[in-house]
Protein backbone atom coordinates (compact mmCIF):
# COMPACT_ATOMS: atom_id res chain seq x y z
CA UNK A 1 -164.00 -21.42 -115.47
CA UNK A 2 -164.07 -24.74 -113.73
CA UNK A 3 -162.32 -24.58 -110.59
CA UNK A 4 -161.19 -28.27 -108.33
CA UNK A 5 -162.11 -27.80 -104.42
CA UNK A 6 -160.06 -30.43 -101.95
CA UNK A 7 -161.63 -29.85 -98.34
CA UNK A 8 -162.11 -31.78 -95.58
CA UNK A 9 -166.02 -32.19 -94.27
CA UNK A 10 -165.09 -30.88 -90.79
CA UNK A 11 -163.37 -27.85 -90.47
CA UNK A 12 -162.98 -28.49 -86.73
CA UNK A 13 -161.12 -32.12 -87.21
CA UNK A 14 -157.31 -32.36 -88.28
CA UNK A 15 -157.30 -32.77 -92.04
CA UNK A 16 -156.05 -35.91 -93.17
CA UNK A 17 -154.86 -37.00 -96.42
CA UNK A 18 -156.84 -40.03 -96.64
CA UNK A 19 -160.52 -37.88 -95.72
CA UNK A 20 -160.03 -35.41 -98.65
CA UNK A 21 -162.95 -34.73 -100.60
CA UNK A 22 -162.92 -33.20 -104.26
CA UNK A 23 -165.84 -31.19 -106.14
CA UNK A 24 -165.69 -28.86 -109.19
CA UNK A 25 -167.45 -25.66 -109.50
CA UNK A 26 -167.94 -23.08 -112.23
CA UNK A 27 -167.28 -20.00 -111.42
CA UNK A 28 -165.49 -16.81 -112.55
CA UNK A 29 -162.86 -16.12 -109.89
CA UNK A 30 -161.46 -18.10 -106.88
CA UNK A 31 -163.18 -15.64 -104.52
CA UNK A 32 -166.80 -16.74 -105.87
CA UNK A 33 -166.18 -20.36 -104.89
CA UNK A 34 -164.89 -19.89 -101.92
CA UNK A 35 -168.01 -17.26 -100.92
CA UNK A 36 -170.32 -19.97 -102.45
CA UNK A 37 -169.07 -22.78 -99.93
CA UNK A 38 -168.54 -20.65 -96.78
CA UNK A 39 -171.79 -21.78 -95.45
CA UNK A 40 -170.95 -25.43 -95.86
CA UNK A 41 -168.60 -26.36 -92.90
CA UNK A 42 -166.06 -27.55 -95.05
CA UNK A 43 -162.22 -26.80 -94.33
CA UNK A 44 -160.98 -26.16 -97.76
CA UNK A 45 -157.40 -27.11 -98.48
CA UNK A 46 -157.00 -25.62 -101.83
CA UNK A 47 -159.09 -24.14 -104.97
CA UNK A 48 -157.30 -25.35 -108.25
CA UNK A 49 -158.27 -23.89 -111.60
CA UNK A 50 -158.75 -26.62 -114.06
CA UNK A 51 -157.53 -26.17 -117.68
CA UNK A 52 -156.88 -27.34 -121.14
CA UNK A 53 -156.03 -31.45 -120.78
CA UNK A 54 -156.13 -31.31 -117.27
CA UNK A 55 -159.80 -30.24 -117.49
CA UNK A 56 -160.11 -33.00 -120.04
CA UNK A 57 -158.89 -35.45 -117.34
CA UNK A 58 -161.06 -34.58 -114.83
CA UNK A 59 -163.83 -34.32 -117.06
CA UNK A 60 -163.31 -37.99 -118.40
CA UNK A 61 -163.66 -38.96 -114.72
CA UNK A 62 -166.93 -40.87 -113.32
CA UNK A 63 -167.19 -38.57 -110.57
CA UNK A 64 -167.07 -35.32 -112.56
CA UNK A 65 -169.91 -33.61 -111.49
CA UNK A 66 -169.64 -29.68 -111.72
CA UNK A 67 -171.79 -27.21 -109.03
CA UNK A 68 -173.13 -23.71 -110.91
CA UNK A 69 -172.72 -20.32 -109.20
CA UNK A 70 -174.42 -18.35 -111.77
């Protein structure tokens, strides 16, 4: 499954809308991407599974660039 990560780079600053950052990660559950970034000091904002044409969007995107766990 391809999952959508928005964090912020600092998890010490006050997120703000304009500094969110996106990347896309395969992994099986929610839990696995989150324990594969926890030694990155990101803040994470939310982990969105990405499916059917919404996958397609992303995927048509120039920045789609997905991060393996396994």
């Amino acid at each position: 499954m391809i999952f959508k990560v928005f964090y912020q780079e600092n998890r010490f600053e006050v997120p703000v809308r304009e500094n969110t950052k996106s990347l896309y990660v395969e992994a099986s559950t929610e839990r696995e991407v989150r324990q594969h970034l926890k030694d990155r000091n990101y803040n994470i904002e939310f982990v969105q599974l990405l499916e059917g044409s919404h996958l397609e969007y992303e995927q048509a995107s120039q920045n789609y660039e997905v991060e393996s766990i396994n």
